[in-house]
Protein backbone atom coordinates (compact mmCIF):
# COMPACT_ATOMS: atom_id res chain seq x y z
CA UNK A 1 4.85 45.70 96.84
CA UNK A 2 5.52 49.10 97.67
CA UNK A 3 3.92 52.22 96.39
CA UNK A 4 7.21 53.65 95.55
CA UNK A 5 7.17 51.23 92.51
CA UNK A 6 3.82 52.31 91.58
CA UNK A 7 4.88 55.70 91.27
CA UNK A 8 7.95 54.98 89.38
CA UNK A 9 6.02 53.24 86.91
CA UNK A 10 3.44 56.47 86.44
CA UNK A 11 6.53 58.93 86.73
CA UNK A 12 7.94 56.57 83.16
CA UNK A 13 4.94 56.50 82.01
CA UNK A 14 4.25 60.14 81.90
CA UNK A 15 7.91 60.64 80.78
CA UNK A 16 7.76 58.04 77.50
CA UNK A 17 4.69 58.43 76.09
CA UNK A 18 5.61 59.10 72.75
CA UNK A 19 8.38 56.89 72.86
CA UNK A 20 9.32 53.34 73.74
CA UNK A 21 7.56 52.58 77.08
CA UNK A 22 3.83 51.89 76.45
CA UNK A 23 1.09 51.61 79.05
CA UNK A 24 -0.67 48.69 76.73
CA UNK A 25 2.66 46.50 76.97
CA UNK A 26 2.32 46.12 80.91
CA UNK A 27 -0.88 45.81 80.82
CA UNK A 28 -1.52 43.42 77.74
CA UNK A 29 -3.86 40.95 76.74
CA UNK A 30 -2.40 37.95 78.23
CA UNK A 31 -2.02 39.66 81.28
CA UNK A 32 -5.98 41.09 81.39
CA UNK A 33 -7.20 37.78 80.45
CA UNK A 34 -5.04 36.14 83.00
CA UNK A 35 -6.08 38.77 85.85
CA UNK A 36 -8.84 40.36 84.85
CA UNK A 37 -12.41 40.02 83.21
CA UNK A 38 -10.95 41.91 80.42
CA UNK A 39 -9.24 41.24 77.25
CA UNK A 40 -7.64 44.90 77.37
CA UNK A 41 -6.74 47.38 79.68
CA UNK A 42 -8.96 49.77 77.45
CA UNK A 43 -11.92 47.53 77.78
CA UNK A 44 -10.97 47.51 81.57
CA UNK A 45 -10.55 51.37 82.21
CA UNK A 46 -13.76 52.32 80.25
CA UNK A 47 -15.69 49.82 82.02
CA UNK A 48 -14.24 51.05 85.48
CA UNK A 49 -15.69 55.12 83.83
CA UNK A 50 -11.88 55.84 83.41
CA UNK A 51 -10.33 57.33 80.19
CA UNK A 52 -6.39 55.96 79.55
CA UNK A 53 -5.73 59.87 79.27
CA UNK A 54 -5.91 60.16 82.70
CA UNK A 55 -4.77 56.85 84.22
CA UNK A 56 -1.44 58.15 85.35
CA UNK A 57 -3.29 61.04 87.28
CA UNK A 58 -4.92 59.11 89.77
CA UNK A 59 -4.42 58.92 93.37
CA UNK A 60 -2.88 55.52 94.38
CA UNK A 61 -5.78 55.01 97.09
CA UNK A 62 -8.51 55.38 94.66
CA UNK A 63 -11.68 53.46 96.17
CA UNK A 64 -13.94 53.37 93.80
CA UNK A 65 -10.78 52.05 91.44
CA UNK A 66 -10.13 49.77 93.95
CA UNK A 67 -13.51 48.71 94.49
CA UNK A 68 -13.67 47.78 90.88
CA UNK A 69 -10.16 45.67 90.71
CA UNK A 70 -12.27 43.63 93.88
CA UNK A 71 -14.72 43.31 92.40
CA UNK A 72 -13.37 42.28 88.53
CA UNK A 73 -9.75 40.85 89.35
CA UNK A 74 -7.79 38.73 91.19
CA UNK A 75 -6.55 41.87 92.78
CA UNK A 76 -7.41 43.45 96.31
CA UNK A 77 -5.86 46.75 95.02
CA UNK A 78 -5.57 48.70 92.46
CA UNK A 79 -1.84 49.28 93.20
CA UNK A 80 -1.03 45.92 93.62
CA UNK A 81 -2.31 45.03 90.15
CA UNK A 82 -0.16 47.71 88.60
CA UNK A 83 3.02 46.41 90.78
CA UNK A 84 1.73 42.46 89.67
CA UNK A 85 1.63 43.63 86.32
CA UNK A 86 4.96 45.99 86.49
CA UNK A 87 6.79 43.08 87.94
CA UNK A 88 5.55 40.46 84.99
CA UNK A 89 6.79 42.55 82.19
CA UNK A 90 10.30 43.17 83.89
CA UNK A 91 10.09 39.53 83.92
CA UNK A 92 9.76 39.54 80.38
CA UNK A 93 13.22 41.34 80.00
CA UNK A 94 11.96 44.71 78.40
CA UNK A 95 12.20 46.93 81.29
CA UNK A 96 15.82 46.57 81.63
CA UNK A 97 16.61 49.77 82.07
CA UNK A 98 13.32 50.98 83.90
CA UNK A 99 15.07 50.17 87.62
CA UNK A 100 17.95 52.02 88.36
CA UNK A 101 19.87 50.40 91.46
């Protein structure tokens, strides 16, 4: 997975937040459960001290972030969770219009 497509996804995200494309959709409860010690992304970002505010405004080489996936996923990275969990939903069929060729 390539950091390009995490920065797509946080360019979107920042882009649609009052409308259609929501942050809790990617990242939803099957998925947390799934991947994560969580039930909710929420639960997962104010564990990890981070408000959903200002999710989109981190670095993509966080360590302490990163540290935390380790440590409370089944992901190395905190990138590749958000391109695991990117890729899922597209899977879904709702992000059909999210990847421009």
């Amino acid at each position: 997975m390539s950091i390009d497509l995490y920065r797509c996804f946080f360019e979107n995200f920042k882009e649609s937040e009052n409308g259609n494309f929501e942050f809790e959709k990617v990242f939803n409860s099957e998925f947390m459960r799934s991947n994560t010690k969580f039930s909710s992304i929420g639960e997962f970002l104010k564990s990890a001290g981070i408000e959903v505010e200002i999710v989109q405004q981190l670095s993509y080489e966080d360590e302490k972030l990163d540290k935390f996936v380790k440590s409370n996923t089944i992901y190395k990275t905190w990138v590749s969770m958000v391109n695991d969990a990117i890729l899922k939903y597209y899977k879904q069929g709702v992000f059909e219009n999210f990847f421009v060729e």
